[in-house]
C-alpha atoms as a PDB file:
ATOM      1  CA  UNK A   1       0.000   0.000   0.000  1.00  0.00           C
ATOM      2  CA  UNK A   2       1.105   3.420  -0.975  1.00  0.00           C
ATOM      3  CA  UNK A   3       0.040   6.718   0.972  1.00  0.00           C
ATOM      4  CA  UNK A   4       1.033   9.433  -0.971  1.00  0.00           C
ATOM      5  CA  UNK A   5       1.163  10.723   3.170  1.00  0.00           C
ATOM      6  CA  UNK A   6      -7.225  15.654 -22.137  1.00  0.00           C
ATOM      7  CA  UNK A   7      -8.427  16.904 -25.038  1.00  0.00           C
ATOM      8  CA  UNK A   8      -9.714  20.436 -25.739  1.00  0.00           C
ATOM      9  CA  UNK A   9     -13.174  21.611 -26.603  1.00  0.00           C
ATOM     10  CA  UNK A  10     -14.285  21.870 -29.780  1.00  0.00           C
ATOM     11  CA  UNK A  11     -13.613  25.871 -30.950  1.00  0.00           C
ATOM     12  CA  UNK A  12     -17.089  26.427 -31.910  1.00  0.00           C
ATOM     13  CA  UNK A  13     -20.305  25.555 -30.035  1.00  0.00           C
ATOM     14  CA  UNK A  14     -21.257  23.401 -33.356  1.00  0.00           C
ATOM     15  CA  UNK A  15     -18.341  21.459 -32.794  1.00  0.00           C
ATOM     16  CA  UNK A  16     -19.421  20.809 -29.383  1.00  0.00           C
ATOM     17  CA  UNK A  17     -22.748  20.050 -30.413  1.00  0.00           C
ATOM     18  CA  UNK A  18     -22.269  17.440 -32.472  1.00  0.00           C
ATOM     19  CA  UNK A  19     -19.922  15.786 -29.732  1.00  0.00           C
ATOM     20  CA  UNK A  20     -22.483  15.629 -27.224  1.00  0.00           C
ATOM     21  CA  UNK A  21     -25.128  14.139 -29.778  1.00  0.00           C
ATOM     22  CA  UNK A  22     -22.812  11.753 -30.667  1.00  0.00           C
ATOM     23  CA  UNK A  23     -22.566  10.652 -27.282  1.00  0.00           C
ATOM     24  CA  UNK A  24     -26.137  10.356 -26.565  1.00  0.00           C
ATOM     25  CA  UNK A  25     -26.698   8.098 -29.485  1.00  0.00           C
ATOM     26  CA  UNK A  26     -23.669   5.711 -28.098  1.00  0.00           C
ATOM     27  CA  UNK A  27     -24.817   6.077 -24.523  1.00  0.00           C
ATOM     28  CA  UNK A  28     -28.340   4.890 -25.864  1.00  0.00           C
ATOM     29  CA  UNK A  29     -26.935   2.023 -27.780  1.00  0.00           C
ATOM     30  CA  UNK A  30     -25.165   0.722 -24.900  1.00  0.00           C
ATOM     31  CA  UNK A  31     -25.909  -1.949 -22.215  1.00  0.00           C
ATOM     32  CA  UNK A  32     -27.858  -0.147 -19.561  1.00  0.00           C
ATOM     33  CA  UNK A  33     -24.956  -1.817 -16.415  1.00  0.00           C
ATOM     34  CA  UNK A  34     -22.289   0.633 -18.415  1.00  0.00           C
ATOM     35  CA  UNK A  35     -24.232   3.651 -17.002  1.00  0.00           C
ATOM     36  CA  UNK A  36     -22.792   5.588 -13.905  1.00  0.00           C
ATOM     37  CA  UNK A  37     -24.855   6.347 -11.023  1.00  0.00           C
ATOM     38  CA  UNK A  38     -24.077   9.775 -10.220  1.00  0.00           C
ATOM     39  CA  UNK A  39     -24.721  11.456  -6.694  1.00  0.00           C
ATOM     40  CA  UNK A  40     -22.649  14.824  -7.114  1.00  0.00           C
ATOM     41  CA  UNK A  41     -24.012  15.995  -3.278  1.00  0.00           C
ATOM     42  CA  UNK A  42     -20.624  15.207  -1.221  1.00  0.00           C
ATOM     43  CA  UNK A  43     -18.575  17.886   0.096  1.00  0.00           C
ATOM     44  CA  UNK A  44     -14.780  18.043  -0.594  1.00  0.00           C
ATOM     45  CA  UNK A  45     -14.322  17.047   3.195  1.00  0.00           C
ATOM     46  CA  UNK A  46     -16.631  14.236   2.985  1.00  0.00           C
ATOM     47  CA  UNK A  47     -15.134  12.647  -0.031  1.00  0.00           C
ATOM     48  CA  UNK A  48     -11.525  12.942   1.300  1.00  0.00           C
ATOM     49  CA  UNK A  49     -13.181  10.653   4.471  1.00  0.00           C
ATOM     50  CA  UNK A  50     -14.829   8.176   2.220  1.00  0.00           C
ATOM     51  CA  UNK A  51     -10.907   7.832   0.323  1.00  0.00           C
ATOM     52  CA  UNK A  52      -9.741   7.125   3.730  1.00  0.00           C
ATOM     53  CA  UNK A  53     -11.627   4.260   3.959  1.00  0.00           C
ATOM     54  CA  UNK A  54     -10.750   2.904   0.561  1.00  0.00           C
ATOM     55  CA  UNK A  55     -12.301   1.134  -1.891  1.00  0.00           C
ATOM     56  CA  UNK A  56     -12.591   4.102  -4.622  1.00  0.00           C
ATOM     57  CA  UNK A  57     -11.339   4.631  -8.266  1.00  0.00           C
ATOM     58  CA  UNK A  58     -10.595   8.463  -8.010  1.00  0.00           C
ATOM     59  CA  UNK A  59     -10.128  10.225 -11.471  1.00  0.00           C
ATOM     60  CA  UNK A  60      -8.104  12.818 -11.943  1.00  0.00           C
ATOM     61  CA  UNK A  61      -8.041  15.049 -15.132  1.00  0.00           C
ATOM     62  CA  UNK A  62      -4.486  15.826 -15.831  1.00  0.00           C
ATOM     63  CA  UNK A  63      -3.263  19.152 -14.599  1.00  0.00           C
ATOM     64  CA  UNK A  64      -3.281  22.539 -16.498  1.00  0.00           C
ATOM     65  CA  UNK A  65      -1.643  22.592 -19.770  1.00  0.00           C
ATOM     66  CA  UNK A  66       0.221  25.379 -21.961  1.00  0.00           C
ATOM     67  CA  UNK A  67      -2.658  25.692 -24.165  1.00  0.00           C
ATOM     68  CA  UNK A  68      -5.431  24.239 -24.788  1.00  0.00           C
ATOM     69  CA  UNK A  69      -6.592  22.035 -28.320  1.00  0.00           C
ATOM     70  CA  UNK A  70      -7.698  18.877 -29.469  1.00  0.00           C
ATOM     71  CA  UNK A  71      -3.703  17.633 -29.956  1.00  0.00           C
ATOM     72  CA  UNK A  72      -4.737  13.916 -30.536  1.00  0.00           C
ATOM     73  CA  UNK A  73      -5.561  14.059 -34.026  1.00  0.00           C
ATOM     74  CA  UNK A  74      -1.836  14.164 -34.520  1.00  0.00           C
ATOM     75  CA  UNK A  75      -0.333  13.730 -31.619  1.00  0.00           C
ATOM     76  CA  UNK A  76       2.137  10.276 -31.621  1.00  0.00           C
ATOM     77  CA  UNK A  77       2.664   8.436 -28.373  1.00  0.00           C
ATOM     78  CA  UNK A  78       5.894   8.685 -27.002  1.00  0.00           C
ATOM     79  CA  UNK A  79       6.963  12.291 -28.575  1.00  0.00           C
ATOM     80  CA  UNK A  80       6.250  14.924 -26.541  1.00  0.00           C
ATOM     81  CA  UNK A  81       6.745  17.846 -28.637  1.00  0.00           C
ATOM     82  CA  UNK A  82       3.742  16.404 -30.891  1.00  0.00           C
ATOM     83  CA  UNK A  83       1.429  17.227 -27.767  1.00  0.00           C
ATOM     84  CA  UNK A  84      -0.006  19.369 -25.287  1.00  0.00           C
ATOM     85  CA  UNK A  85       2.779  19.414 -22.063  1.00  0.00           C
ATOM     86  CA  UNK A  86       1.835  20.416 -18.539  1.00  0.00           C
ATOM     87  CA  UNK A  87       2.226  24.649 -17.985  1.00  0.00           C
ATOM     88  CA  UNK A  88       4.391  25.614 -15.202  1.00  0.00           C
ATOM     89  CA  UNK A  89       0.817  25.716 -13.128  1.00  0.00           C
ATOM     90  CA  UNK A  90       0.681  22.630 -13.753  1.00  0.00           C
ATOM     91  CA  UNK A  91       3.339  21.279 -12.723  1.00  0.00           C
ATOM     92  CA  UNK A  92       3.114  23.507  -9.103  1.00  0.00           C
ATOM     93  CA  UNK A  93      -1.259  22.228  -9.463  1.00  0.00           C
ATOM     94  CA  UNK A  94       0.285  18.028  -9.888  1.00  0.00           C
ATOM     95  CA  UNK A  95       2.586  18.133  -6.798  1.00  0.00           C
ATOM     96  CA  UNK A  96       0.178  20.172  -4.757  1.00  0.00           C
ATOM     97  CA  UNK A  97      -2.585  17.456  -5.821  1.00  0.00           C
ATOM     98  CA  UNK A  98       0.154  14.757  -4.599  1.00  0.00           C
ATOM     99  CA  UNK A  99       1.270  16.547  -1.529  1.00  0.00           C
ATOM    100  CA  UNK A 100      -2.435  16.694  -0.414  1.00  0.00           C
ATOM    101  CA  UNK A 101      -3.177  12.733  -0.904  1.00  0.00           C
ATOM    102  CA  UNK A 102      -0.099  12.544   1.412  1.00  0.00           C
ATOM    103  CA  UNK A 103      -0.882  15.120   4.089  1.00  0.00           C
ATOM    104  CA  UNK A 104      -4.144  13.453   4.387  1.00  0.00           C
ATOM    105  CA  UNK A 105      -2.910   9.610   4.194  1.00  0.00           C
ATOM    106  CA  UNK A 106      -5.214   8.748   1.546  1.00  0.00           C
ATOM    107  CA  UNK A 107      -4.002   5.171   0.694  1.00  0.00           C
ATOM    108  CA  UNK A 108      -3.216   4.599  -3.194  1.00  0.00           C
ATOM    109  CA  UNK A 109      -2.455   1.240  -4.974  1.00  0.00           C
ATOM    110  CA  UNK A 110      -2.337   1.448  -8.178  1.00  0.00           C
ATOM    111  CA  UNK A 111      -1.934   4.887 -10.574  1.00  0.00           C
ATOM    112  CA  UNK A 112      -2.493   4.536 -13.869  1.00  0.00           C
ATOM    113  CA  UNK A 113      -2.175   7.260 -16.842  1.00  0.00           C
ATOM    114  CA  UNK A 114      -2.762   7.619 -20.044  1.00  0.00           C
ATOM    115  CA  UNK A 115       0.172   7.593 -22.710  1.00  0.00           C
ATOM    116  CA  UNK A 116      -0.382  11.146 -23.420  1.00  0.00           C
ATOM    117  CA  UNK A 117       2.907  13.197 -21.765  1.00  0.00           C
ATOM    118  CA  UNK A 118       0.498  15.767 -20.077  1.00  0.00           C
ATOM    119  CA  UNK A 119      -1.394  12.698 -18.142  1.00  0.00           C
ATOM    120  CA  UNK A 120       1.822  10.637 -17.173  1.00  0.00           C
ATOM    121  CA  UNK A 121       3.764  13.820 -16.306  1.00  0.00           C
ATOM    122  CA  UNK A 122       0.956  14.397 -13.911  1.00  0.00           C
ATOM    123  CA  UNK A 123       1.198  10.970 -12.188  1.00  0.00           C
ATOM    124  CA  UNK A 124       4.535  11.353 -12.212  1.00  0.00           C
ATOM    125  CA  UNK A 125       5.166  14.456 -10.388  1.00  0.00           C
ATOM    126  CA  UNK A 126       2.076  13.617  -8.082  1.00  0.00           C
ATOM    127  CA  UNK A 127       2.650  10.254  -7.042  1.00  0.00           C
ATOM    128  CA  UNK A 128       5.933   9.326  -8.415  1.00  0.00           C
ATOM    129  CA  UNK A 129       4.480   5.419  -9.341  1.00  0.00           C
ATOM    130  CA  UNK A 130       2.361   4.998 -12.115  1.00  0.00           C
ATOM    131  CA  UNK A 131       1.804   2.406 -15.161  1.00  0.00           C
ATOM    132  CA  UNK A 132       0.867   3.993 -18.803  1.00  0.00           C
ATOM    133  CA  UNK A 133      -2.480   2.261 -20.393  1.00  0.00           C
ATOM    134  CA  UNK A 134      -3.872   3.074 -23.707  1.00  0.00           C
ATOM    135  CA  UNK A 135      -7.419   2.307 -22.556  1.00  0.00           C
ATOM    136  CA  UNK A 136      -7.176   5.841 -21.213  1.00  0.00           C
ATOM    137  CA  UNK A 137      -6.300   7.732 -24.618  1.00  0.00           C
ATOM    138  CA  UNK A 138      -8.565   9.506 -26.875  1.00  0.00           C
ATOM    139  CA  UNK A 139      -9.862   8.216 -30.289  1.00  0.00           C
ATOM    140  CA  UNK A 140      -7.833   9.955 -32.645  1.00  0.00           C
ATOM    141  CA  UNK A 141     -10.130  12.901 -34.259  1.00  0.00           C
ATOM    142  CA  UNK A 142     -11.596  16.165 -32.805  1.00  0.00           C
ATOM    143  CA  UNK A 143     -15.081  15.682 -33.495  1.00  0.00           C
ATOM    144  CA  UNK A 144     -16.064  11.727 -32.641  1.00  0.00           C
ATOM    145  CA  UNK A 145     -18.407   9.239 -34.337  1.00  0.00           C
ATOM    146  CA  UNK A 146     -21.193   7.400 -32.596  1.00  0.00           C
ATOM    147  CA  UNK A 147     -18.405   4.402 -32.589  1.00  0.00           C
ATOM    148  CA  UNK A 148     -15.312   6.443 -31.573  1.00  0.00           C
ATOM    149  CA  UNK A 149     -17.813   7.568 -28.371  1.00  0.00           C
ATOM    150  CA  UNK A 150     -18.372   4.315 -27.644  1.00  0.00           C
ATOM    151  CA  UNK A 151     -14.792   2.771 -28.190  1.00  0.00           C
ATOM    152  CA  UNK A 152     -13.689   5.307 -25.388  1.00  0.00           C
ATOM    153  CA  UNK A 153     -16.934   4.327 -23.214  1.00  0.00           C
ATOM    154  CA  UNK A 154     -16.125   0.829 -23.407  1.00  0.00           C
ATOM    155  CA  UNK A 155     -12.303   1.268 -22.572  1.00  0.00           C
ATOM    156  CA  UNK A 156     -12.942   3.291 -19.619  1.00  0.00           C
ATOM    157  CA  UNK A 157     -16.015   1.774 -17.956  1.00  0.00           C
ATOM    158  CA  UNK A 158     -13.990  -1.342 -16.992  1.00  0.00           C
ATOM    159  CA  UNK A 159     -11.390   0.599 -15.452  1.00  0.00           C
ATOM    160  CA  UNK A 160     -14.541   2.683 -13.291  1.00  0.00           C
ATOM    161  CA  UNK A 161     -15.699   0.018 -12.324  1.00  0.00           C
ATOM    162  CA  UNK A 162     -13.121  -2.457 -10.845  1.00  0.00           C
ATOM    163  CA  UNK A 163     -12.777  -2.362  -7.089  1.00  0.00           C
ATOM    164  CA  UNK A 164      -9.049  -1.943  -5.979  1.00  0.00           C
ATOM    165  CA  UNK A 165      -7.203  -3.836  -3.504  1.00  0.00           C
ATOM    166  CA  UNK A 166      -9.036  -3.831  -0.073  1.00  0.00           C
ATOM    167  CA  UNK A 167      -8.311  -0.872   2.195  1.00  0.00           C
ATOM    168  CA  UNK A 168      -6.676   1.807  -1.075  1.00  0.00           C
ATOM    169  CA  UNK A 169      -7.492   3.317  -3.973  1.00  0.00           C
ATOM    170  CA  UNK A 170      -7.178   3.385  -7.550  1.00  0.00           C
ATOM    171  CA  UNK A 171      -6.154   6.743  -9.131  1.00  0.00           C
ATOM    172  CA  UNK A 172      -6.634   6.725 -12.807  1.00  0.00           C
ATOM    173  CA  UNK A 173      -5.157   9.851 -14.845  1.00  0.00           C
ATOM    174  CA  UNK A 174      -6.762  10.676 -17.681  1.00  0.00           C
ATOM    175  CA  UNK A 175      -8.693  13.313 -20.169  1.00  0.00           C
ATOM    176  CA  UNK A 176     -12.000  14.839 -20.154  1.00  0.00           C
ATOM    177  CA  UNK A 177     -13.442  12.799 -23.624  1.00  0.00           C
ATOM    178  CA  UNK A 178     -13.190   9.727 -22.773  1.00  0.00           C
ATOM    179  CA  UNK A 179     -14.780   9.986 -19.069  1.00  0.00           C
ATOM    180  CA  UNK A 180     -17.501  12.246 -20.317  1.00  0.00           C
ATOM    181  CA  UNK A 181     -18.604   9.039 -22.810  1.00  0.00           C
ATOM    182  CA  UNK A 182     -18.517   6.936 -19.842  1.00  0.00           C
ATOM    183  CA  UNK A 183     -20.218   8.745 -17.331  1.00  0.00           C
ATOM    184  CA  UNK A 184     -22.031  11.800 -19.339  1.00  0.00           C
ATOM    185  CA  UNK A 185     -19.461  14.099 -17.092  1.00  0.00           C
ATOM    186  CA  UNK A 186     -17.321  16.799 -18.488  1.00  0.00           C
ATOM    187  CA  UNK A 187     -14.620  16.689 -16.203  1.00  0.00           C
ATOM    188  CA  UNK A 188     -13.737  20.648 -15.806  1.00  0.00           C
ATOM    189  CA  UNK A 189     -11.271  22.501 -15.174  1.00  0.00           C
ATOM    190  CA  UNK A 190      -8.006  20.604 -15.646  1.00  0.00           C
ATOM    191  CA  UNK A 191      -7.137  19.213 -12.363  1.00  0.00           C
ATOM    192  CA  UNK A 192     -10.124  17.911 -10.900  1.00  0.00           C
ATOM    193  CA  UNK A 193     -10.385  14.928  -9.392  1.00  0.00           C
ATOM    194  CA  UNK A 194     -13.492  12.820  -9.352  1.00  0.00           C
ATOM    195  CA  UNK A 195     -14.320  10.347  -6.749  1.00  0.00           C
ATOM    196  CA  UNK A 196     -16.339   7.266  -7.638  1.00  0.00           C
ATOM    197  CA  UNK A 197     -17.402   3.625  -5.826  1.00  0.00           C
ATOM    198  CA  UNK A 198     -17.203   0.550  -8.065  1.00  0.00           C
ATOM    199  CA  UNK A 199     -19.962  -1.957  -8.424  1.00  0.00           C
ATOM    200  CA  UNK A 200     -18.651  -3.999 -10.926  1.00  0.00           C
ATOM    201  CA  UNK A 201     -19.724  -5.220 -14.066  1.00  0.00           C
ATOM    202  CA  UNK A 202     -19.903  -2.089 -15.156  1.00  0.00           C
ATOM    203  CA  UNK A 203     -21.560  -0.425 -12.798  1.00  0.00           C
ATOM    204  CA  UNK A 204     -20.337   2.313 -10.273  1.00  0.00           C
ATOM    205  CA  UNK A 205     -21.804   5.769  -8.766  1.00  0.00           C
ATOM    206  CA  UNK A 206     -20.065   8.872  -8.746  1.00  0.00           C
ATOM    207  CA  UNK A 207     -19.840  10.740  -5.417  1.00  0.00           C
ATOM    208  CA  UNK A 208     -18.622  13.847  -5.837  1.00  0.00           C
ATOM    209  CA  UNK A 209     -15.267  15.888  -6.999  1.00  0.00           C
ATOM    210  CA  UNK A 210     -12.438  17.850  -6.079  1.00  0.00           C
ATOM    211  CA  UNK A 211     -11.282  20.855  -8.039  1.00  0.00           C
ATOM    212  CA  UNK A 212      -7.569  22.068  -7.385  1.00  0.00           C
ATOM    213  CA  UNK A 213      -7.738  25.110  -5.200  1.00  0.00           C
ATOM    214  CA  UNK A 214     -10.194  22.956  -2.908  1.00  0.00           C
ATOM    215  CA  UNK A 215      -7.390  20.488  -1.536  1.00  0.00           C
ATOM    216  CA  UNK A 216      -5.774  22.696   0.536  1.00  0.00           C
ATOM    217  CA  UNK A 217      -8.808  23.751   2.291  1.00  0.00           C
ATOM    218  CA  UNK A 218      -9.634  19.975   3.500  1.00  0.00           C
ATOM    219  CA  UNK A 219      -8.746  19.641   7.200  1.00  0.00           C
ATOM    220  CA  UNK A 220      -6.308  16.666   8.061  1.00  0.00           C
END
């Protein structure tokens, strides 16, 4: 046990648009169990109580980036300078995030990121220990088909789901796409960190999150 003791919006609002309906159609042609449960009521303090306890999958949007566009229509795993890289907020916003889960002995077992530089530079300088999984990358175009929604719904849901080791926590580090197809939650601003329980078989309910500045505030 460990106590540590993305892509941009669409420029236009069409853009946007036709994400969302794309989504909807996917989310409709999907098995009902894939659908999250959401309870957004919880307080900061109570959530950092309930990841005390264990037994979460807390995800966390990378942290703020230079700018901000849909890089992984191009981007190549692996090269950096083909992608978005953490700002120099963002580096200070991933260590504070880090420092925080270790002030308040929130116990972590696994961290996993995406391949993207800005999501594994985040685990990195917040945790230190992390693996790199591909289930946690975009689909490669800026404005998605039905089946591109639901190739990133059906790669993340799995990872929602799954209870970690008894007693911790699973931090996955990821981008706002792909966890708005699985849970119908735009994940905003970069940063925040959502906490949800697992039910399995792909089922879980989303308690509540945690946006940046609100970390420090939480009592130990």
């Amino acid at each position: 046990m460990i106590y540590v003791s993305d892509r941009a919006h669409a420029s236009s609002s069409w853009g946007r648009t036709l994400f969302f309906a794309a989504a909807a159609v996917a989310i409709l042609a999907l098995p009902a169990a894939g659908n999250a449960e959401k309870s957004e009521g919880k307080s900061p303090d109570e959530l950092v109580e309930i990841m005390k306890k264990g037994g979460n999958v807390i995800f966390i949007r990378h942290a703020t980036t230079e700018k901000d566009y849909a890089d992984q229509v191009n981007a190549k795993m692996g090269d950096c300078s083909t992608q978005r890289t953490l700002s120099e907020d963002g580096w200070k916003e991933a260590k504070a995030i880090g420092e925080s889960f270790k002030r308040l002995e929130i116990p972590v077992d696994t961290v996993v990121s995406s391949q993207y530089c800005r999501a594994w530079q985040t685990a990195d300088l917040a945790f230190g220990e992390y693996k790199q999984n591909s289930d946690l990358n975009f689909e490669p175009a800026e404005e998605y088909t039905e089946e591109q929604t639901k190739t990133m719904r059906e790669q993340m849901v799995p990872h929602l789901s799954k209870a970690p080791k008894d007693g911790t926590n699973t931090v996955l580090i990821g981008h706002d796409d792909p966890f708005e197809a699985a849970t119908g939650i735009y994940p905003d601003p970069m940063g925040v960190a959502y906490v949800l329980k697992p039910e399995g078989d792909g089922k879980f309910k989303v308690l509540g999150h945690i946006v940046p500045d609100q970390w420090a505030a939480v009592k130990d």
